[in-house]
C-alpha atoms as a PDB file:
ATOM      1  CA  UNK A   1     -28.925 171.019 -33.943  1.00  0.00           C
ATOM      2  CA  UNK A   2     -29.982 169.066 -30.540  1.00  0.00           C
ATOM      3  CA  UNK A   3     -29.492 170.997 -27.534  1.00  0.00           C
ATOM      4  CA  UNK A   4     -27.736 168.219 -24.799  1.00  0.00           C
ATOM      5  CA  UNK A   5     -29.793 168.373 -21.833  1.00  0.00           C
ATOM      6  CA  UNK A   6     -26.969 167.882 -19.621  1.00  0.00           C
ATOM      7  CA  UNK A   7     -24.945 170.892 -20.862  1.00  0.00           C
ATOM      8  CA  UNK A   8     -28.225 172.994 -20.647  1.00  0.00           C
ATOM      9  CA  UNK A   9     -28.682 172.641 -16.688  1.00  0.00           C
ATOM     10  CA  UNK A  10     -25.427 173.369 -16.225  1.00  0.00           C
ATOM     11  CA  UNK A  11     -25.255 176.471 -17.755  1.00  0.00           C
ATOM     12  CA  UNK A  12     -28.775 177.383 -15.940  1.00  0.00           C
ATOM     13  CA  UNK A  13     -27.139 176.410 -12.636  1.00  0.00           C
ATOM     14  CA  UNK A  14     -24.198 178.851 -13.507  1.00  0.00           C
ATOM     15  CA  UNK A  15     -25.769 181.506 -15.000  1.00  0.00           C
ATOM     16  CA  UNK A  16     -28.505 181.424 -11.481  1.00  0.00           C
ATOM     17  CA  UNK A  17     -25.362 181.026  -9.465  1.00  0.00           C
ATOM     18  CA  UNK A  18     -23.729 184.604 -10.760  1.00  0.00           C
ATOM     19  CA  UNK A  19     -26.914 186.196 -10.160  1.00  0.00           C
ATOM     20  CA  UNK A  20     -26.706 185.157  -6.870  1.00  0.00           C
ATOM     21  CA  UNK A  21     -23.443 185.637  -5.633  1.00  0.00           C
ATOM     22  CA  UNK A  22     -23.656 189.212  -6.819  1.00  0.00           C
ATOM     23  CA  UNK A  23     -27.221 190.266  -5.499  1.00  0.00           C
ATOM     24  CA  UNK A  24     -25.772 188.774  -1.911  1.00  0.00           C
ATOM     25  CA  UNK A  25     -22.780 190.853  -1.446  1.00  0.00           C
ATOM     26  CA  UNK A  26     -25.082 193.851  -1.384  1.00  0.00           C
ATOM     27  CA  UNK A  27     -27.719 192.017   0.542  1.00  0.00           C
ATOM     28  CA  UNK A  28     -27.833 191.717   4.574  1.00  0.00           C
ATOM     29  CA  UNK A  29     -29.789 188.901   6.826  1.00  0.00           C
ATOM     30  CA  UNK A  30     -31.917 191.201   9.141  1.00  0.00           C
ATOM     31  CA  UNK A  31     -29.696 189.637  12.157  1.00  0.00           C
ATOM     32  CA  UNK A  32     -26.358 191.029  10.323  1.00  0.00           C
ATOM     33  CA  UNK A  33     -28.095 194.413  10.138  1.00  0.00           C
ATOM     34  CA  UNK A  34     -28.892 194.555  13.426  1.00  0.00           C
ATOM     35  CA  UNK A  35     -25.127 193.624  14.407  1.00  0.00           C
ATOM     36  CA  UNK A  36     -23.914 196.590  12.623  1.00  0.00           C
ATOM     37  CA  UNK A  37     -26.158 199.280  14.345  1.00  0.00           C
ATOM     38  CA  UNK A  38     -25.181 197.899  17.557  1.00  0.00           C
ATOM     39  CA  UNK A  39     -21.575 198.307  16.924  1.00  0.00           C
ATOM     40  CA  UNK A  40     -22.245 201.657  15.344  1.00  0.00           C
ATOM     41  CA  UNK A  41     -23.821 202.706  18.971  1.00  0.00           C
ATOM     42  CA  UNK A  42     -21.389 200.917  21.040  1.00  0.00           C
ATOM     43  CA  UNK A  43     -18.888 203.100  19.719  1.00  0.00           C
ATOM     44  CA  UNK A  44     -20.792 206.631  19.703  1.00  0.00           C
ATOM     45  CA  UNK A  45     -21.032 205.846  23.939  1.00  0.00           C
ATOM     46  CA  UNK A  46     -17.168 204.882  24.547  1.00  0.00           C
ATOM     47  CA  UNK A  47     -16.344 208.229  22.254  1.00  0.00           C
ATOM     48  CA  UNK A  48     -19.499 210.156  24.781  1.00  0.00           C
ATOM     49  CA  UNK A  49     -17.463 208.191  27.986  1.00  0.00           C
ATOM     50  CA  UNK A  50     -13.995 209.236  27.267  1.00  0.00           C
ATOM     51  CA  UNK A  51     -15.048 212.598  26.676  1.00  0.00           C
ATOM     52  CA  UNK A  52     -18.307 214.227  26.805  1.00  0.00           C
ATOM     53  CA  UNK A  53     -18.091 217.204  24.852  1.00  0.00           C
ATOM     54  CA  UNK A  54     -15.825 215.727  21.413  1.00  0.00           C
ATOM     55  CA  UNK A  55     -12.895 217.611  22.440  1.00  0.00           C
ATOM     56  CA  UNK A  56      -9.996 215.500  21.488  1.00  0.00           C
ATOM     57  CA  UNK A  57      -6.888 216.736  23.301  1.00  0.00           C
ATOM     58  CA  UNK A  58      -3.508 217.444  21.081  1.00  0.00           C
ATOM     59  CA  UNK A  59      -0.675 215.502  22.180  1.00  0.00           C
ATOM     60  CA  UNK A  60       1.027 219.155  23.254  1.00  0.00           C
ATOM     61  CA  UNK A  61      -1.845 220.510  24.987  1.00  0.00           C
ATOM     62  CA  UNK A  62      -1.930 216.884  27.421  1.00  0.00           C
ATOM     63  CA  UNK A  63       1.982 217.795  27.842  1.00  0.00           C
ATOM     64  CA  UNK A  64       1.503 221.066  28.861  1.00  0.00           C
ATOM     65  CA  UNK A  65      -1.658 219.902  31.639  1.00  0.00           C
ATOM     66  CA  UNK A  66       1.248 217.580  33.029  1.00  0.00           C
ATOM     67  CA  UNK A  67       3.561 220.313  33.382  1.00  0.00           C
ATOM     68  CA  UNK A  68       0.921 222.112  35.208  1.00  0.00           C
ATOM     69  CA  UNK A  69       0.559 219.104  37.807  1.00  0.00           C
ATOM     70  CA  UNK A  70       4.067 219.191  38.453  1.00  0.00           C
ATOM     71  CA  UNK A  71       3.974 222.737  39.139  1.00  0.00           C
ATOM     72  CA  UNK A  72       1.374 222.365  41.997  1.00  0.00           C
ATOM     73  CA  UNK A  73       3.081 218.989  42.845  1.00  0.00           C
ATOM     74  CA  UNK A  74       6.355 220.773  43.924  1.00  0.00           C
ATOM     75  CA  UNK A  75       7.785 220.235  47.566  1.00  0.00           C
ATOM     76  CA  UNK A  76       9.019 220.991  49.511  1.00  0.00           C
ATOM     77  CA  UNK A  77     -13.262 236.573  59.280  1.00  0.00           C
ATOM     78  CA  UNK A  78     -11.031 239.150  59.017  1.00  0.00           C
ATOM     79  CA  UNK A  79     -11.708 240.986  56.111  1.00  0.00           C
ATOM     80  CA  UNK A  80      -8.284 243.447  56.290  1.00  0.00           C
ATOM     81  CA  UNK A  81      -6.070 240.168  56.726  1.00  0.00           C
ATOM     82  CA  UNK A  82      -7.287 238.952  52.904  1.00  0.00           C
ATOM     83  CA  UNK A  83      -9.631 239.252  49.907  1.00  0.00           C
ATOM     84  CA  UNK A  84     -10.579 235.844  49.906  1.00  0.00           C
ATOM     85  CA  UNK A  85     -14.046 235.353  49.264  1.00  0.00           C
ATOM     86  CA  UNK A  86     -15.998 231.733  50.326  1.00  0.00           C
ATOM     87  CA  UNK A  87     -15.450 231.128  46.106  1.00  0.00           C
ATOM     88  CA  UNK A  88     -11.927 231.541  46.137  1.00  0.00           C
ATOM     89  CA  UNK A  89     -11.740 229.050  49.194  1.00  0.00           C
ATOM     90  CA  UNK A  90     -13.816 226.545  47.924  1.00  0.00           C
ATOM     91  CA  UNK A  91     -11.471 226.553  44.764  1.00  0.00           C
ATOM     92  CA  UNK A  92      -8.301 226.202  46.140  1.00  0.00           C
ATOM     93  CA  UNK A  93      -9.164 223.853  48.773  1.00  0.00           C
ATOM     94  CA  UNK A  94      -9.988 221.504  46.177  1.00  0.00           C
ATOM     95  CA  UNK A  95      -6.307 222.265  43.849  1.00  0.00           C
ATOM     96  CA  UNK A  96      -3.593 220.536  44.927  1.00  0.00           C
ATOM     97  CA  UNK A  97      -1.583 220.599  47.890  1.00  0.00           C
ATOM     98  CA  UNK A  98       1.336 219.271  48.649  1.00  0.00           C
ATOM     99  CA  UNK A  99       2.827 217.236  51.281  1.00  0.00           C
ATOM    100  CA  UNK A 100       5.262 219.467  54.025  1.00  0.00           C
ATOM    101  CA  UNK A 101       7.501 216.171  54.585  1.00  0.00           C
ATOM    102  CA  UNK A 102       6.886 214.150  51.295  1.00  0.00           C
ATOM    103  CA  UNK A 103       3.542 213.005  49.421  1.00  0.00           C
ATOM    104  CA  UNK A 104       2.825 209.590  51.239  1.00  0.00           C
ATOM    105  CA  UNK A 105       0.320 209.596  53.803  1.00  0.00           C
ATOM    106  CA  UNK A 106       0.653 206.727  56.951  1.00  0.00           C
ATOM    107  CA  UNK A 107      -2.360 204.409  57.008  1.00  0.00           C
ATOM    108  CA  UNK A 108      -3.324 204.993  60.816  1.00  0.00           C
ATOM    109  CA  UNK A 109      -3.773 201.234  61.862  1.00  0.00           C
ATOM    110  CA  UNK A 110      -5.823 201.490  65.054  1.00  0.00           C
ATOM    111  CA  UNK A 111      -8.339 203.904  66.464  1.00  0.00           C
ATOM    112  CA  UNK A 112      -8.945 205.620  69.500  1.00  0.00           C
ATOM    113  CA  UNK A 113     -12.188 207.129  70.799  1.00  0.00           C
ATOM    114  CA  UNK A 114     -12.727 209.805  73.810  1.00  0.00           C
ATOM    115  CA  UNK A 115     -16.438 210.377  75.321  1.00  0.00           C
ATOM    116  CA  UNK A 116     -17.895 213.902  74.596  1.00  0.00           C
ATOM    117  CA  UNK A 117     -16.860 215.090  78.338  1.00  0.00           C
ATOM    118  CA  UNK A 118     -13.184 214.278  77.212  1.00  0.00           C
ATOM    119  CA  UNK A 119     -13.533 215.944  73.440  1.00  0.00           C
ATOM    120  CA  UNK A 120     -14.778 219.073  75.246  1.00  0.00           C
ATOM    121  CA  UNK A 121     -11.898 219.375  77.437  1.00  0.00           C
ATOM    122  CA  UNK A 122      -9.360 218.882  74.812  1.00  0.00           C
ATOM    123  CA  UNK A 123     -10.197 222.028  73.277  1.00  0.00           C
ATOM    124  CA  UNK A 124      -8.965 223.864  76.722  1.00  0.00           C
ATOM    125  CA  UNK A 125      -5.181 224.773  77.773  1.00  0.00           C
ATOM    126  CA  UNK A 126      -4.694 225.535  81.500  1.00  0.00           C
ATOM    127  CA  UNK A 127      -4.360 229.777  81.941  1.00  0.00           C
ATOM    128  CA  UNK A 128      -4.936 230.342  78.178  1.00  0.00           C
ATOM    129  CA  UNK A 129      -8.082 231.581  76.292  1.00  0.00           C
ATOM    130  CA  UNK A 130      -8.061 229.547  73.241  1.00  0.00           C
ATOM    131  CA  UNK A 131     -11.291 231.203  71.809  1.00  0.00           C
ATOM    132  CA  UNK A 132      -9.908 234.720  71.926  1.00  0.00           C
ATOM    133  CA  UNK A 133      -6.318 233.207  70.227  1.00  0.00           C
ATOM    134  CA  UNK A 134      -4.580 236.706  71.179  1.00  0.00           C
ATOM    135  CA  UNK A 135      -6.811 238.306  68.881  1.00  0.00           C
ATOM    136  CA  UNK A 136      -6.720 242.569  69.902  1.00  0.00           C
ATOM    137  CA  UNK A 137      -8.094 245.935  68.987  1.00  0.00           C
ATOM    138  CA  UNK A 138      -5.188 247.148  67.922  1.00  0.00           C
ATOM    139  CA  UNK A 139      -2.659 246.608  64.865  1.00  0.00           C
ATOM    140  CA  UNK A 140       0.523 246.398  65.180  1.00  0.00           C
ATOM    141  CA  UNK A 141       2.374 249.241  63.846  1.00  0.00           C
ATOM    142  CA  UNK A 142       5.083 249.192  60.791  1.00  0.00           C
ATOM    143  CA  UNK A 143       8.110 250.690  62.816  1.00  0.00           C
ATOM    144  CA  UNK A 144       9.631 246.935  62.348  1.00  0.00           C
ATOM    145  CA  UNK A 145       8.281 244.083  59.858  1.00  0.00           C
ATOM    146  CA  UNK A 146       8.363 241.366  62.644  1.00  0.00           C
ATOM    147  CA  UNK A 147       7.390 241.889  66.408  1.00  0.00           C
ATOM    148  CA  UNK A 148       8.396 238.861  69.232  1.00  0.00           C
ATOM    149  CA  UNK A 149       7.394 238.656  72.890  1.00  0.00           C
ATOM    150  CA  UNK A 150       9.303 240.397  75.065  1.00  0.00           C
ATOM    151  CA  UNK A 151      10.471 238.009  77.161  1.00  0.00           C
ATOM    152  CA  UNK A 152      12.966 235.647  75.505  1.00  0.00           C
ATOM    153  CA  UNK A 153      14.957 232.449  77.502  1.00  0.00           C
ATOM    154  CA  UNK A 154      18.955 231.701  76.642  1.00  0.00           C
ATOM    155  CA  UNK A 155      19.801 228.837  74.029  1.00  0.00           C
ATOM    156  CA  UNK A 156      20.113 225.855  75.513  1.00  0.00           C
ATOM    157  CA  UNK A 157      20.557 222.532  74.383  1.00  0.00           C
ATOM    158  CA  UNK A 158      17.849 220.770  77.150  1.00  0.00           C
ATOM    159  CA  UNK A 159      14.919 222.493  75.568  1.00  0.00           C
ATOM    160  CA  UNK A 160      13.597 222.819  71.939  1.00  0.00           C
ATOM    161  CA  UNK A 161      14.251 226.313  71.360  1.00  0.00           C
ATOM    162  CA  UNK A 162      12.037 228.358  69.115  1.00  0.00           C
ATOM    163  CA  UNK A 163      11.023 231.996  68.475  1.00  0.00           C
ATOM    164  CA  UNK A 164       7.810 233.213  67.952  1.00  0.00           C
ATOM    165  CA  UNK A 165       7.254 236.302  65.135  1.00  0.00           C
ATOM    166  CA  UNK A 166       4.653 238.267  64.102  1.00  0.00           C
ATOM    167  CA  UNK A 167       3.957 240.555  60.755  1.00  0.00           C
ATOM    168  CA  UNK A 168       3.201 243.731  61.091  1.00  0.00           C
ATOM    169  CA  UNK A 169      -0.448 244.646  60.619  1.00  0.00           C
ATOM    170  CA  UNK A 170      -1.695 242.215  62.595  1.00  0.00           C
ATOM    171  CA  UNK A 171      -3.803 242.564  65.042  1.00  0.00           C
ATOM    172  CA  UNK A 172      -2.500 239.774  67.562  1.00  0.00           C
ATOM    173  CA  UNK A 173      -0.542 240.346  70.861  1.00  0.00           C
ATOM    174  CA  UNK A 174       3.256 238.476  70.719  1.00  0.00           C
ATOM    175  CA  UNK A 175       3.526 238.214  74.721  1.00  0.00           C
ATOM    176  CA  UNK A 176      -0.047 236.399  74.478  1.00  0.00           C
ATOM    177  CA  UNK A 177       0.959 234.472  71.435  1.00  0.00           C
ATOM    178  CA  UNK A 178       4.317 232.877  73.205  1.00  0.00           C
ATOM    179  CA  UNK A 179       2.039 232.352  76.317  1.00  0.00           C
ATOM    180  CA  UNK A 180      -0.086 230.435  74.039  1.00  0.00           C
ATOM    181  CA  UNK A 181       2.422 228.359  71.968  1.00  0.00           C
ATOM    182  CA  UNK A 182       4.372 227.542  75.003  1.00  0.00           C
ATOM    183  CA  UNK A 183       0.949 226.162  76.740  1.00  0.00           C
ATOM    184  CA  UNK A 184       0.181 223.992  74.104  1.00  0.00           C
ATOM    185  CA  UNK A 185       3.542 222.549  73.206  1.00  0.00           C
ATOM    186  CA  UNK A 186       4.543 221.689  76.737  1.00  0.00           C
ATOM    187  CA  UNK A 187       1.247 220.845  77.981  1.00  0.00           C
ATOM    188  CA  UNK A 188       0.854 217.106  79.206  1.00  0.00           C
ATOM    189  CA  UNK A 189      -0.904 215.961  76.280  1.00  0.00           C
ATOM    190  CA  UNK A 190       1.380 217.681  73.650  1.00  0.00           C
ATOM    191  CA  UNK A 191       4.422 217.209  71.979  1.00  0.00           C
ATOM    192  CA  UNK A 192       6.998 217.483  75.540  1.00  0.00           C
ATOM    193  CA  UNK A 193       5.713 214.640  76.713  1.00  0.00           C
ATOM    194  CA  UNK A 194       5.976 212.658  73.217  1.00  0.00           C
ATOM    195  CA  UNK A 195       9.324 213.433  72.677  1.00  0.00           C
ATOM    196  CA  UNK A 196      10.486 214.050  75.977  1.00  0.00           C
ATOM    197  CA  UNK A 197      11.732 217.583  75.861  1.00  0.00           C
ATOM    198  CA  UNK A 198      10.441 220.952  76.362  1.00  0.00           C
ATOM    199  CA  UNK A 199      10.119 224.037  74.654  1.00  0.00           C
ATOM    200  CA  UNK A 200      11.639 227.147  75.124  1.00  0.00           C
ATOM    201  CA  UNK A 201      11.539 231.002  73.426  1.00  0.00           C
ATOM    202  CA  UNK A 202      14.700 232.570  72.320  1.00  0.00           C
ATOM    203  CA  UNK A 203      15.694 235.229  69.942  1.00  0.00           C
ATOM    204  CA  UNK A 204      15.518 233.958  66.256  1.00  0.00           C
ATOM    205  CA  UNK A 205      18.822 234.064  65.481  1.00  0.00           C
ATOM    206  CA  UNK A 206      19.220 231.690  68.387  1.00  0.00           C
ATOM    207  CA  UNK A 207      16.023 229.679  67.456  1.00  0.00           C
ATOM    208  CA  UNK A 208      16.037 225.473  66.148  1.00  0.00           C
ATOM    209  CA  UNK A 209      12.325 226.559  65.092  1.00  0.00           C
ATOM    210  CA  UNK A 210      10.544 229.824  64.009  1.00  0.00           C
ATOM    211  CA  UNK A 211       6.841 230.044  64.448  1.00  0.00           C
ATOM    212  CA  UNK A 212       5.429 233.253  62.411  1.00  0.00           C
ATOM    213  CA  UNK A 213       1.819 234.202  62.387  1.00  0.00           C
ATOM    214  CA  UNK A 214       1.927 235.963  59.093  1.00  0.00           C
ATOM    215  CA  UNK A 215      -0.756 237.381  56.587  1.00  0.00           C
ATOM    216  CA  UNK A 216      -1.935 235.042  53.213  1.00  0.00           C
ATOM    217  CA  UNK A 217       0.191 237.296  51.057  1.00  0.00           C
ATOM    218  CA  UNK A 218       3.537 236.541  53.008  1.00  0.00           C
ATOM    219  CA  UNK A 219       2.166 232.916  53.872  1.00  0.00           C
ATOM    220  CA  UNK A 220       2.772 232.124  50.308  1.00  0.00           C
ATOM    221  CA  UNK A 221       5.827 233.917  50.211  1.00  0.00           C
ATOM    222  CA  UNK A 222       7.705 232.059  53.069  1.00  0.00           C
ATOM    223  CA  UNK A 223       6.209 228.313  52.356  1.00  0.00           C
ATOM    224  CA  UNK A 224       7.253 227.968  48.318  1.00  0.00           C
ATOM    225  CA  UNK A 225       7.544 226.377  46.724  1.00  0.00           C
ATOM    226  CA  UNK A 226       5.073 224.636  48.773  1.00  0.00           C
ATOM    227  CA  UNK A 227       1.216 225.741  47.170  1.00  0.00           C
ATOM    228  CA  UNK A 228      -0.284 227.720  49.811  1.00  0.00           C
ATOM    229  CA  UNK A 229      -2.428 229.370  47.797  1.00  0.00           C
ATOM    230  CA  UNK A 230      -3.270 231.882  50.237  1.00  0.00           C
ATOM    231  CA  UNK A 231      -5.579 229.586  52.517  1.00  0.00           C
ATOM    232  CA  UNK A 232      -3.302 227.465  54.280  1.00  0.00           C
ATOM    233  CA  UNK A 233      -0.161 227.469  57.026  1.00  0.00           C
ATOM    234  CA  UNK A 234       3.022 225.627  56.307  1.00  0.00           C
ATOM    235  CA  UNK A 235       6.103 223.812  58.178  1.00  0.00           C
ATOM    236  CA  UNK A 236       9.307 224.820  55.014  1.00  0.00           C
ATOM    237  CA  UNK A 237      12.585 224.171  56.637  1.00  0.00           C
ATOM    238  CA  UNK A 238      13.109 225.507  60.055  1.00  0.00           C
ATOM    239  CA  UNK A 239      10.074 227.808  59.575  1.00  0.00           C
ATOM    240  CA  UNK A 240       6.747 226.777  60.838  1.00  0.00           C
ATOM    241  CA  UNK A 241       4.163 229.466  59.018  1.00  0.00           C
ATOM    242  CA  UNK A 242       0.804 230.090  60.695  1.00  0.00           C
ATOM    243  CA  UNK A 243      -2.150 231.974  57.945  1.00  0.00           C
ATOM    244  CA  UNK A 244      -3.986 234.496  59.692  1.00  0.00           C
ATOM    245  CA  UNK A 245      -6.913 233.694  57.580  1.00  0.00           C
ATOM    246  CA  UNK A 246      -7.053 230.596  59.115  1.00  0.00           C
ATOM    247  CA  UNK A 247      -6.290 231.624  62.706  1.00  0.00           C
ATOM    248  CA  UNK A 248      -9.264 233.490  62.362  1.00  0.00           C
ATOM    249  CA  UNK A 249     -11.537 231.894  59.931  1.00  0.00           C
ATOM    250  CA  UNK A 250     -10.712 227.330  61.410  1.00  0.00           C
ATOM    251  CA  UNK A 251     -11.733 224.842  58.531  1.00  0.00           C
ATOM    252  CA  UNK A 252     -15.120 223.606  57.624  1.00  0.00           C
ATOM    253  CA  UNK A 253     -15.140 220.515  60.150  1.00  0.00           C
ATOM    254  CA  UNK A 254     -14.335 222.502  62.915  1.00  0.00           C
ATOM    255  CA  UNK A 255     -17.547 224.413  62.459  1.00  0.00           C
ATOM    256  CA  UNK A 256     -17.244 227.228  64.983  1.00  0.00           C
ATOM    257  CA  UNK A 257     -14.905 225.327  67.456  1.00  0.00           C
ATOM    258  CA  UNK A 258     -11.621 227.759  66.587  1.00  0.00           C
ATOM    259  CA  UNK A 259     -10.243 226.562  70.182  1.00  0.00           C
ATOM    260  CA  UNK A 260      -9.676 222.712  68.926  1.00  0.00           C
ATOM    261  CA  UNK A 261      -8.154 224.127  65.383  1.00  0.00           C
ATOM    262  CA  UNK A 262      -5.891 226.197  66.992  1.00  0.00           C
ATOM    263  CA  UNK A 263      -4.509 223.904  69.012  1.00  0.00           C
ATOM    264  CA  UNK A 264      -4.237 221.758  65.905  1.00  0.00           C
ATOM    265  CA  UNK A 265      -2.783 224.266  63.704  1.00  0.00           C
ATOM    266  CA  UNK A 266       0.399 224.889  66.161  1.00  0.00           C
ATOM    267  CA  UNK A 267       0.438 220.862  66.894  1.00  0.00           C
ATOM    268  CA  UNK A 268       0.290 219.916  63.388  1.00  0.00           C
ATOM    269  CA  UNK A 269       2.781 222.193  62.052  1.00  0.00           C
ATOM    270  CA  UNK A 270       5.439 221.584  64.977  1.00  0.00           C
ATOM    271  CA  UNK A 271       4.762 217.750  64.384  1.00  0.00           C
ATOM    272  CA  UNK A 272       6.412 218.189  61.056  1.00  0.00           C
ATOM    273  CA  UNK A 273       9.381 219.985  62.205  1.00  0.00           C
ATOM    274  CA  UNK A 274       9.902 217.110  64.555  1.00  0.00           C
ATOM    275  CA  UNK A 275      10.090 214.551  61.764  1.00  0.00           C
ATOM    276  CA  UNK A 276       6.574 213.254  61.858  1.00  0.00           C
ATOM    277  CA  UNK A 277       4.432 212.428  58.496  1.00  0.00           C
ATOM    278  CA  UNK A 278       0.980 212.800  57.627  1.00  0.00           C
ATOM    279  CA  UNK A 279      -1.762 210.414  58.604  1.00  0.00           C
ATOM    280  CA  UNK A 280      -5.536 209.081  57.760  1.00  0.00           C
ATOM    281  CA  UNK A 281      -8.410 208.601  59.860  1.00  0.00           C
ATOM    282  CA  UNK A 282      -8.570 205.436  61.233  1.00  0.00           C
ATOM    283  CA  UNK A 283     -12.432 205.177  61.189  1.00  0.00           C
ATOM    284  CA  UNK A 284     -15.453 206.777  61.617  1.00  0.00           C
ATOM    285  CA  UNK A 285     -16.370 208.609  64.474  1.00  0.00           C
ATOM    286  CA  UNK A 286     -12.348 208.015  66.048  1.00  0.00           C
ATOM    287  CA  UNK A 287     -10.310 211.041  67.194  1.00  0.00           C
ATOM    288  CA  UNK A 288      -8.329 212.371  63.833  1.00  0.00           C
ATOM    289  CA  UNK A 289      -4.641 212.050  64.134  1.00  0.00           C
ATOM    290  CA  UNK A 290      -2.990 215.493  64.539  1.00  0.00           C
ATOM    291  CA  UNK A 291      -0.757 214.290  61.487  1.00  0.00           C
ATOM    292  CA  UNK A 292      -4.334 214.227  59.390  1.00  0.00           C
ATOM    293  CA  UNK A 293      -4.434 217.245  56.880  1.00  0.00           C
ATOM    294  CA  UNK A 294      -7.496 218.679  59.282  1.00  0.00           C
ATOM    295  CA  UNK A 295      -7.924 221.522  57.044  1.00  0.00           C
ATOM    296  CA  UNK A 296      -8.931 220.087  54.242  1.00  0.00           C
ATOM    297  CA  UNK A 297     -11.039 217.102  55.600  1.00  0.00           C
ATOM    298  CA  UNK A 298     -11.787 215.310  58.902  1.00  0.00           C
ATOM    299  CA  UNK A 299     -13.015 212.436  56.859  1.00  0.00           C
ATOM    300  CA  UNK A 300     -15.410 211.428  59.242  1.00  0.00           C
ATOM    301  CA  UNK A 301     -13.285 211.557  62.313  1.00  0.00           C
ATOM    302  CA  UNK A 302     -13.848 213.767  65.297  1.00  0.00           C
ATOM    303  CA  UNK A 303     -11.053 217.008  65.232  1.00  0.00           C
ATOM    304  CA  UNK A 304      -8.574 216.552  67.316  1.00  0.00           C
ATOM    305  CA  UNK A 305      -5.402 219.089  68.311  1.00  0.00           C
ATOM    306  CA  UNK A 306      -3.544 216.712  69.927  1.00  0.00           C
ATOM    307  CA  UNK A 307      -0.812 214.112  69.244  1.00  0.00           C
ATOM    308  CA  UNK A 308      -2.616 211.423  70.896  1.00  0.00           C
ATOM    309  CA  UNK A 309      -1.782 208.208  68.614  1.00  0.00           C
ATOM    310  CA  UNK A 310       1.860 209.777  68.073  1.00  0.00           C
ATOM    311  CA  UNK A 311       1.677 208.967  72.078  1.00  0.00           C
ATOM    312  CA  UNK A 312       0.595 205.690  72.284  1.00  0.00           C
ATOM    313  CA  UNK A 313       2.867 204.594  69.108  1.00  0.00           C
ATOM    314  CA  UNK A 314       6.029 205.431  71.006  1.00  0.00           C
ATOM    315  CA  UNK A 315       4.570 204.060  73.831  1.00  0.00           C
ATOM    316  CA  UNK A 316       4.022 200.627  72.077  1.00  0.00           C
ATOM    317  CA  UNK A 317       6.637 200.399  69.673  1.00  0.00           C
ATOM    318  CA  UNK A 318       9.919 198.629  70.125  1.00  0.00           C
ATOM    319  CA  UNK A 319      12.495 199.388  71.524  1.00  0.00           C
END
């Protein structure tokens, strides 16, 4: 029987082609090889990017870090005053605070700048030692929880009228503390003059505004459910709540100048009460705005105690 040429090369051509097809689905170019270890890697660094150490978070455990947040996102050198060590600062500085009068923070849109002579003297109030901040020898006692200076004005509606308290245990002097308080809100450059009123001390039941130097324990105590955390001073409701531990201890851009953050600290608080928000710094090397969370950060801005742009906005704005 004669094989037909014809029929013979085309089952050669068929039987070469099966071979073929099935030794190249197995089979990879060098370039496709290639390909695939670069996807392979590609993927190992977005896993190493998203998280570093191959712990995948449970859908429960991210709930329950948000929950957290919200907790801490809630408004509203003295070594007897607190335990605090430099640690335990460093740590809660960096948690979250919140906002006395609401989360956003003002953009400052202009700057203003002093010369060195001028920065100096704003750290000064006429008759008052800053640098000593009514700081005495002796404690006061625990016959009564809260002392107040001894001389007190009558309510009246022409002034602001606050009252100034201190906790027991304390080592500050009340008469020196109202001496202070009133020097630096009705000073010329503070907040009279801004809004056009004095202040005033009356008893606290008569009081618009209570200032109370209190320790970190009570700080915390009196500002929730802001997050003091024991480190910093709070305006809650009609209560404007001074730490001790920073009275005595400033903030780390202050360096050693406790006059300037004092003046701050009273400024800052009392410009809450009186409806005024919390600012940026403007620029680099510009006065900080009193309104500018000066405890935590300066942010490159000289500190500043006094509500100098809160002046010149009033004076500029419309009528």
């Amino acid at each position: 029987m004669k094989i037909n040429p014809i029929f013979s090369l085309f089952t050669s051509l068929t039987i070469a082609f099966i071979v073929g097809f099935s030794l190249s689905s197995s089979f990879k170019l060098p370039y496709e090889l290639s390909q695939s270890s670069n996807l392979v890697l590609n993927y190992d660094i977005k896993i190493n990017e998203e998280d570093p150490d191959h712990n995948f978070t449970t859908e429960n455990q991210k709930n329950e870090n948000l929950d957290d947040i919200d907790k801490l996102s809630n408004e509203t050198n003295a070594d007897e005053y607190t335990n605090i060590t430099s640690n335990d600062v460093e740590k809660n500085e960096n948690s979250i605070l919140p906002e006395s009068d609401g989360a956003e923070v003002k953009i400052t849109s202009f700057s203003i700048y002093q010369m060195d002579e001028e920065i100096v003297n704003n750290k000064t109030v006429p008759n008052i030692d800053m640098s000593k901040g009514c700081l005495v020898d002796d404690i006061l006692n625990d016959e009564r929880v809260w002392y107040s200076p001894d001389r007190l004005e009558n309510y009246t509606k022409r002034f602001f009228n606050i009252s100034i308290q201190v906790e027991f245990g304390l080592n500050l002097n009340p008469n020196c503390l109202g001496e202070m308080v009133m020097g630096i809100l009705n000073d010329p450059r503070g907040w009279s003059t801004v809004e056009n009123q004095s202040f005033q001390i009356v008893d606290k039941e008569d009081a618009d505004l209570n200032i109370v130097f209190a320790k970190p324990e009570t700080v915390d105590e009196l500002c929730y459910p802001l997050q003091t955390n024991g480190i910093y001073s709070c305006r809650n409701e009609k209560n404007v709540v001074i730490n001790m531990f920073r009275w005595v201890s400033g903030a780390k851009d202050f360096d050693k100048d406790l006059s300037t953050y004092r003046i701050y600290l009273i400024n800052h608080e009392v410009g809450h009460y009186l409806g005024w928000g919390h600012s940026d710094c403007p620029s680099e090397n510009a006065l900080a705005p009193v309104m500018m969370q000066q405890s935590k950060t300066t942010d490159g801005c000289i500190p500043n105690g006094w509500p100098i742009y809160e002046r010149v906005k009033l004076l500029y704005s419309s009528p």
